[in-house]
Protein backbone atom coordinates (compact mmCIF):
# COMPACT_ATOMS: atom_id res chain seq x y z
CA UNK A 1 -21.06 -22.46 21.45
CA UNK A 2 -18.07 -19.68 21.51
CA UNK A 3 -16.35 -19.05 18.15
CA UNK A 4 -13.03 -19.31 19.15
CA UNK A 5 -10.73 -15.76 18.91
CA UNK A 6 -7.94 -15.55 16.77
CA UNK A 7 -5.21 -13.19 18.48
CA UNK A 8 -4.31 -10.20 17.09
CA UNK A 9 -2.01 -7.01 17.50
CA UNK A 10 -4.55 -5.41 19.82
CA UNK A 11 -3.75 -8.05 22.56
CA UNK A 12 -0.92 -6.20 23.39
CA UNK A 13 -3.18 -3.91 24.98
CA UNK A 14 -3.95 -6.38 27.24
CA UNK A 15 -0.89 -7.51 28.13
CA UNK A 16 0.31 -3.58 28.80
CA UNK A 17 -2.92 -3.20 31.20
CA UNK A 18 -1.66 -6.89 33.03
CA UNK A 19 1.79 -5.50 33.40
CA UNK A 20 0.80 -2.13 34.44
CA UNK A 21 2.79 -0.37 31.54
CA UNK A 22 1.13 2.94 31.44
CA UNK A 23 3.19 5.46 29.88
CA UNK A 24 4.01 5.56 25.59
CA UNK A 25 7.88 4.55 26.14
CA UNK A 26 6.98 1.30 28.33
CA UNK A 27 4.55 0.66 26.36
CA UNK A 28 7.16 0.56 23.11
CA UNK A 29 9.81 -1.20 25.12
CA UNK A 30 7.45 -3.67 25.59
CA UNK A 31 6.01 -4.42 22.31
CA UNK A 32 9.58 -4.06 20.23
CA UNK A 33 10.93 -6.55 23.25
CA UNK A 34 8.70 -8.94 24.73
CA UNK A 35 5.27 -8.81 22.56
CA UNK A 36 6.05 -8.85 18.88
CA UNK A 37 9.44 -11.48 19.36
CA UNK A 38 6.53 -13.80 21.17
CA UNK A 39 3.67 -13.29 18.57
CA UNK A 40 6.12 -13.57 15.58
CA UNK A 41 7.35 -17.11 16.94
CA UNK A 42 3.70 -18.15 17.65
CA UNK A 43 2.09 -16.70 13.90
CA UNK A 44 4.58 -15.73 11.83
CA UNK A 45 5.35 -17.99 8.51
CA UNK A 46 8.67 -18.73 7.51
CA UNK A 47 8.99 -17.10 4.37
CA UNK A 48 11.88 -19.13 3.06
CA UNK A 49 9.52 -22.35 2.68
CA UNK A 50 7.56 -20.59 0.05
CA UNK A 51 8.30 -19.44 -3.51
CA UNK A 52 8.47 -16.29 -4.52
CA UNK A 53 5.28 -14.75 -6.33
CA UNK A 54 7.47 -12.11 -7.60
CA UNK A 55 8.88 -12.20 -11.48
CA UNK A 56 11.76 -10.45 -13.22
CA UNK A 57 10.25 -7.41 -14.76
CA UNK A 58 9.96 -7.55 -18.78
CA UNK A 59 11.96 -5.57 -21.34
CA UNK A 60 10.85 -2.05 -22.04
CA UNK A 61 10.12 -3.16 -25.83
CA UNK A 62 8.08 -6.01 -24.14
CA UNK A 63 5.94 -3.13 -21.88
CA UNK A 64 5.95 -1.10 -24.91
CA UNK A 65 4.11 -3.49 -26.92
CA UNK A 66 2.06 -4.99 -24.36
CA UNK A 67 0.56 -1.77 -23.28
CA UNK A 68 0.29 -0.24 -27.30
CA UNK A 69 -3.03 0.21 -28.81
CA UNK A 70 -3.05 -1.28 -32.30
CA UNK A 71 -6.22 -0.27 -34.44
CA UNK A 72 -6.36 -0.24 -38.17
CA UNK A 73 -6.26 3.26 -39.88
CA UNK A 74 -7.54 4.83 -42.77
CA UNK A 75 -5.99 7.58 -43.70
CA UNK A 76 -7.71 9.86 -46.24
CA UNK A 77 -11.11 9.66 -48.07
């Protein structure tokens, strides 16, 4: 049984050799134009159905104390 292939970037490479792009600015036309629009609308997520993982960063007093080492001391004999 074949594992199916999930597609990737590198099948642009493919694509280039079908369309007989051969030289570096082709090659960019074609991926900023035609590839990447295609494979964004067939794999791409859309970002504004999911929450954001990111926070509000905390006060410096906050990072201060979070990231302090507190240890009893004796001082002297």
């Amino acid at each position: 049984m074949k594992e199916p292939t999930r597609p990737s970037m590198t099948d642009w490479s493919v694509s280039c050799a079908k369309k007989n792009i051969t030289t570096m600015e082709d090659a960019n036309e074609y991926l900023i134009n035609t590839f990447v629009p295609d494979f964004n609308r067939r794999f791409a997520l859309d970002y504004t159905r999911f929450e954001s993982v990111m926070e509000e960063s905390p006060a410096a007093d906050v990072i201060n104390r979070t990231l302090a080492v507190c240890a009893l001391r004796k001082f002297g004999n």
